[in-house]
N, C-alpha and C. Protein backbone atom coordinates (compact mmCIF):
# COMPACT_ATOMS: atom_id res chain seq x y z
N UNK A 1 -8.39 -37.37 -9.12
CA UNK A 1 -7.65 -37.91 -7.98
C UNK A 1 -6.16 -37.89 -8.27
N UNK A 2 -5.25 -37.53 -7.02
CA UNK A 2 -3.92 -37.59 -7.42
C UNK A 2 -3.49 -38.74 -6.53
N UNK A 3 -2.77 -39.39 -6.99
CA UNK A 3 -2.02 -40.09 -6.46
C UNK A 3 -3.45 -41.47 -5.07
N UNK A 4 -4.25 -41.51 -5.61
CA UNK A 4 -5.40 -42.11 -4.67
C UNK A 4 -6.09 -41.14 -3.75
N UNK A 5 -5.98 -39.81 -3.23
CA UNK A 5 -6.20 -38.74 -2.44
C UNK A 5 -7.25 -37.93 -4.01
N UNK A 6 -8.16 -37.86 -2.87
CA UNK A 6 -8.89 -36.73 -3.24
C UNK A 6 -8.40 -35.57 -3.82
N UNK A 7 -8.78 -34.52 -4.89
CA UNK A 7 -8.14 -33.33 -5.14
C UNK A 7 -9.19 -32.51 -5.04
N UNK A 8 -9.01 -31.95 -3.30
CA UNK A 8 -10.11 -31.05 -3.49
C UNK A 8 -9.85 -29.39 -3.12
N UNK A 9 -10.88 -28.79 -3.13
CA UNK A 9 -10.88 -27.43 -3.37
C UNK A 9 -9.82 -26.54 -2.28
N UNK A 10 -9.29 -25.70 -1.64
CA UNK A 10 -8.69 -25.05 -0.86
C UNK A 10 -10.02 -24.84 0.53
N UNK A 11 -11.53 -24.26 0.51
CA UNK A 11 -12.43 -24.35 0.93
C UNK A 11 -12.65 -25.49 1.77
N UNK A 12 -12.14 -26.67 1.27
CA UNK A 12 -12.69 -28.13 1.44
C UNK A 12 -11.96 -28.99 2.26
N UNK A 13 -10.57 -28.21 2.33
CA UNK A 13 -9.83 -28.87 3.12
C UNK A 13 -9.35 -28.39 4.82
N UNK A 14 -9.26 -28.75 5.20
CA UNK A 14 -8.79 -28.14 7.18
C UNK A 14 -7.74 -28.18 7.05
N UNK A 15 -6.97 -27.07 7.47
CA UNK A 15 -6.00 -26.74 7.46
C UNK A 15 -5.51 -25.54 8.31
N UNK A 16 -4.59 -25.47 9.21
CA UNK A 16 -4.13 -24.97 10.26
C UNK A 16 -2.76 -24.12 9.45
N UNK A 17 -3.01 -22.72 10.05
CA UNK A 17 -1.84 -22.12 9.40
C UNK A 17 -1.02 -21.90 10.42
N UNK A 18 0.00 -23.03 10.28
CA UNK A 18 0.82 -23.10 11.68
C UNK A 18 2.17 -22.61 11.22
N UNK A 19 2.40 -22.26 10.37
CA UNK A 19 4.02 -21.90 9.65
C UNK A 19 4.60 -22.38 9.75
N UNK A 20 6.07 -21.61 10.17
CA UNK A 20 7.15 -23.43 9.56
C UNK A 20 7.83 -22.72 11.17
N UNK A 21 9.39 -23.13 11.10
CA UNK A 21 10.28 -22.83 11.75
C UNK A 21 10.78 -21.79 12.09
N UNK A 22 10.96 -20.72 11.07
CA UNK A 22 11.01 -19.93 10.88
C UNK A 22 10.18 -18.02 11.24
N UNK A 23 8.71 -18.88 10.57
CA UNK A 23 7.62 -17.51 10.93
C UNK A 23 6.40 -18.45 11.46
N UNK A 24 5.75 -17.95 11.83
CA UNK A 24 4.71 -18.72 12.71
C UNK A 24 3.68 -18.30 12.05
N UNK A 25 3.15 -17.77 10.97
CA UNK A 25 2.39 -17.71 10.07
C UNK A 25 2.10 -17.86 8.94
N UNK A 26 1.99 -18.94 8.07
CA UNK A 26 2.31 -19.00 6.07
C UNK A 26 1.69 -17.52 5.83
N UNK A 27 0.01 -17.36 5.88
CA UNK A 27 0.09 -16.44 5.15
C UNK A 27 0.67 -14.71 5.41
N UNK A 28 1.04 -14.66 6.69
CA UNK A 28 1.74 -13.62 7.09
C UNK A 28 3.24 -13.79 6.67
N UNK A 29 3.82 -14.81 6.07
CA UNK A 29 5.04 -14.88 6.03
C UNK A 29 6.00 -13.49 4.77
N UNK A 30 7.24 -12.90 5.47
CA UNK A 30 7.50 -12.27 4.17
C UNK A 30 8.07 -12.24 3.30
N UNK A 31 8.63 -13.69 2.76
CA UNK A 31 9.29 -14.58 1.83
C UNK A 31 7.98 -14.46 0.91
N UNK A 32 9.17 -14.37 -0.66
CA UNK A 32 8.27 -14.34 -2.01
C UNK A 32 7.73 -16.05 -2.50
N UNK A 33 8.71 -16.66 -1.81
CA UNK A 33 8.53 -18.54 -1.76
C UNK A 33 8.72 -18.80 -0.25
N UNK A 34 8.28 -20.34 -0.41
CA UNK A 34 8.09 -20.54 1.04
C UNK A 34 9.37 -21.68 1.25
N UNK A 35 10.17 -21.23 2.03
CA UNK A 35 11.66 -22.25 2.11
C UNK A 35 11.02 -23.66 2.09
N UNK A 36 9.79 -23.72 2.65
CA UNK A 36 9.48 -25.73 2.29
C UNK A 36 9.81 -26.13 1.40
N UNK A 37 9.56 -25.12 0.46
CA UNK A 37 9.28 -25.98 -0.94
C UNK A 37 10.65 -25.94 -2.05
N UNK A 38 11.72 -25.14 -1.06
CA UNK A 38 12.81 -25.22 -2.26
C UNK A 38 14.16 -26.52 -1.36
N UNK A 39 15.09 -26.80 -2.22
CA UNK A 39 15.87 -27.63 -1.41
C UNK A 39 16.88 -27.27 -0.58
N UNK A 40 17.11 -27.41 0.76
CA UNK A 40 17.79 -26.99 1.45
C UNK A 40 17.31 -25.50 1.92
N UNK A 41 15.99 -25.38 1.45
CA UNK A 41 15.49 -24.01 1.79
C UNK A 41 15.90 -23.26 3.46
N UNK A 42 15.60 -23.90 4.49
CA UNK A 42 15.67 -22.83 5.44
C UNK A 42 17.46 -23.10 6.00
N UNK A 43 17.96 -23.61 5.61
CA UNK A 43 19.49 -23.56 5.78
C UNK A 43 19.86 -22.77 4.97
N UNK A 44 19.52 -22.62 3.61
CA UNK A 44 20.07 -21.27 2.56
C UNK A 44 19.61 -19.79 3.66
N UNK A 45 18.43 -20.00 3.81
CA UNK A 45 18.03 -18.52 4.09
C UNK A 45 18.84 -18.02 5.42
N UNK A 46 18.84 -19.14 6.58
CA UNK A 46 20.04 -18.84 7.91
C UNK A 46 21.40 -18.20 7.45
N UNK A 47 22.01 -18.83 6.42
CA UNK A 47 23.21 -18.56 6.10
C UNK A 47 22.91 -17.19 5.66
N UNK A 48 22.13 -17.07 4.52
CA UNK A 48 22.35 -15.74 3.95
C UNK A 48 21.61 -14.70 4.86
N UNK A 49 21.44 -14.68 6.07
CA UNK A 49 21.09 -14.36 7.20
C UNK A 49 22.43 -13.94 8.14
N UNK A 50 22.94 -14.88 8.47
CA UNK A 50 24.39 -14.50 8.65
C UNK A 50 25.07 -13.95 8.19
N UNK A 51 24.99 -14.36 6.78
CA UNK A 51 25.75 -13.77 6.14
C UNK A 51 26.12 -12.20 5.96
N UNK A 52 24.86 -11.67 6.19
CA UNK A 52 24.07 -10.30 5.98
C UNK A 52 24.59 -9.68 7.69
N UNK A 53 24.68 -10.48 8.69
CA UNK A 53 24.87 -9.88 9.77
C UNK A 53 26.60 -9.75 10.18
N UNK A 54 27.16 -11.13 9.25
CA UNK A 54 28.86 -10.65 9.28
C UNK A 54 29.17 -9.68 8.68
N UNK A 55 28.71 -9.08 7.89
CA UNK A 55 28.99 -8.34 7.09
C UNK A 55 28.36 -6.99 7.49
N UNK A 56 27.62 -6.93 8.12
CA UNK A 56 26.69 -5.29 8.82
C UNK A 56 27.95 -5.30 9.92
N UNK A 57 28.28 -5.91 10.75
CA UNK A 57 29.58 -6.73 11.45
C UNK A 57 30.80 -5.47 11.55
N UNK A 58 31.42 -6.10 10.22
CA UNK A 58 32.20 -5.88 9.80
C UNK A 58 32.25 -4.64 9.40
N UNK A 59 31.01 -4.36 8.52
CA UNK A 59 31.21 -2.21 8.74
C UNK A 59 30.90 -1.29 9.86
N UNK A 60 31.00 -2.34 11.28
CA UNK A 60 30.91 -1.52 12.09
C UNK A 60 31.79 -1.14 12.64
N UNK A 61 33.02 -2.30 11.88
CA UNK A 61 34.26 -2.04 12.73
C UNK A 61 34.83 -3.70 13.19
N UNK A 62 33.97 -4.55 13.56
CA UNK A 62 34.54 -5.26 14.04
C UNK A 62 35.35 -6.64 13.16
N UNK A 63 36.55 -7.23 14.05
CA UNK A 63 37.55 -7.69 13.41
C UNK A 63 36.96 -9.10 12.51
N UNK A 64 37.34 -9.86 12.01
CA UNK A 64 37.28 -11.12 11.49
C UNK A 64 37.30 -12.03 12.54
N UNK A 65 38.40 -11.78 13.68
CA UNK A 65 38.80 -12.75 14.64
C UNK A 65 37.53 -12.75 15.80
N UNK A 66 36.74 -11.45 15.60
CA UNK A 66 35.64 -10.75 16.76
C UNK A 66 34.31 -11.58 16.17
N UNK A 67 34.44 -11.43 14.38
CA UNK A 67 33.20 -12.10 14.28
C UNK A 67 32.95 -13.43 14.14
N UNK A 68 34.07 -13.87 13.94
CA UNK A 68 34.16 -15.83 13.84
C UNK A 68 33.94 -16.36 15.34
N UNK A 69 34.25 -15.32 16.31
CA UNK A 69 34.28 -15.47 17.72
C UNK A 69 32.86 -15.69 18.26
N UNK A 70 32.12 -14.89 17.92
CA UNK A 70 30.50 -14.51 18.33
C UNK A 70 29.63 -14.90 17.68
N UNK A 71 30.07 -15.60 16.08
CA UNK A 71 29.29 -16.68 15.37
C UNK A 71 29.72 -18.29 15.61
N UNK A 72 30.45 -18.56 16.30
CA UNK A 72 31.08 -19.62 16.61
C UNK A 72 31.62 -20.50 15.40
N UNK A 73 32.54 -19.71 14.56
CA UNK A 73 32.59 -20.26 13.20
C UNK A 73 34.46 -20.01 13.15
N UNK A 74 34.62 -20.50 11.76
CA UNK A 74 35.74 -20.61 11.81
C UNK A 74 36.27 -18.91 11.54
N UNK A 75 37.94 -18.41 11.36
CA UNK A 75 38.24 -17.08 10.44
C UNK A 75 37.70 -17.14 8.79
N UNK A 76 38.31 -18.43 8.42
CA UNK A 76 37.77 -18.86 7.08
C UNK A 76 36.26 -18.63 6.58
N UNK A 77 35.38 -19.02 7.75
CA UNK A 77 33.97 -18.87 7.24
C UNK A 77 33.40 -17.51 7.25
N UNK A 78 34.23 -16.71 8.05
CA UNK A 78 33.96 -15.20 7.72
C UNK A 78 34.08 -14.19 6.92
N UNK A 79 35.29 -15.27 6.53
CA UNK A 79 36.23 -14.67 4.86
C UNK A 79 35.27 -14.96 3.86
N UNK A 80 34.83 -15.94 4.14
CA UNK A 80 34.13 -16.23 2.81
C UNK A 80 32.99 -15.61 2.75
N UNK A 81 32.50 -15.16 3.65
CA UNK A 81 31.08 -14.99 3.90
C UNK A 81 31.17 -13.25 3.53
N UNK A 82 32.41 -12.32 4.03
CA UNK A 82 32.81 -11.33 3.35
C UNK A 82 33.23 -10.83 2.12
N UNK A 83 33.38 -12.18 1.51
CA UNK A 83 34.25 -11.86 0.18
C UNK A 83 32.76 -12.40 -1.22
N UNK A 84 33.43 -10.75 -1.98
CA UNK A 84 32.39 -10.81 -2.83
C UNK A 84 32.26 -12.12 -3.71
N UNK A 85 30.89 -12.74 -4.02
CA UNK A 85 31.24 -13.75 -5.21
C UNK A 85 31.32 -13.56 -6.55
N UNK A 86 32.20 -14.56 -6.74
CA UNK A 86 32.57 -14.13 -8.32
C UNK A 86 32.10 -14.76 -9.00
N UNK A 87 31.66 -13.99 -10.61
CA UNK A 87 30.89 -14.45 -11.65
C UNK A 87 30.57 -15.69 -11.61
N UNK A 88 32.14 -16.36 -11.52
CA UNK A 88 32.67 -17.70 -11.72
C UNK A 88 32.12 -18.76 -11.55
N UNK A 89 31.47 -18.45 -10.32
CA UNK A 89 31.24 -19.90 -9.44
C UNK A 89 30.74 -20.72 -9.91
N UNK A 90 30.99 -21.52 -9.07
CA UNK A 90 31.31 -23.08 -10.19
C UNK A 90 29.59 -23.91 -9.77
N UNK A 91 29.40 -23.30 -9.00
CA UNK A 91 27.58 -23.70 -8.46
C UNK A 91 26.74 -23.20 -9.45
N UNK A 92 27.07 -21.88 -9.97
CA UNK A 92 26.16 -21.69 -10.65
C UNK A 92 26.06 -21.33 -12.72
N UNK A 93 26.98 -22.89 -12.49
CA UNK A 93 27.38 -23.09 -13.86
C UNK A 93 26.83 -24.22 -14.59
């Protein structure tokens, strides 16, 4: 028993594969982890989602001022979101 709950088999339990927010299927999903389970999971993945689309964006041509415009974001957050990261960062120190 964990925690007073039963620990039972995968077989044993009902369970609806309703997915999250994101994909509407767990086991169809095509994430190697499932954003539930990490912190701040499906806000990381949006951003680096965006992130990926300012930047496809941007080699198409269009300006900084075009894409902060149509993401409703600041110039700054486009800059950043364009600009490579460095070794440095202080997050992942």
């Amino acid at each position: 028993m964990i925690g007073g709950e039963l620990d039972l088999l995968p077989d044993e339990i009902n369970w609806r594969d309703e997915g999250c927010e994101l994909f509407p299927s767990c086991l169809n999903c095509p994430l190697p982890k499932c954003v539930e389970d990490e912190p701040r999971g499906q806000q990381r993945l949006r951003m680096e989602t965006r992130k990926r689309r300012m930047v496809e964006l941007r080699r198409r041509g269009q300006s900084v001022t075009e894409i902060a415009g149509f993401f409703g974001v600041s110039r700054r957050t486009v800059e950043r979101a364009l600009s490579p990261r460095k070794s440095h960062d202080r997050r992942n120190t």
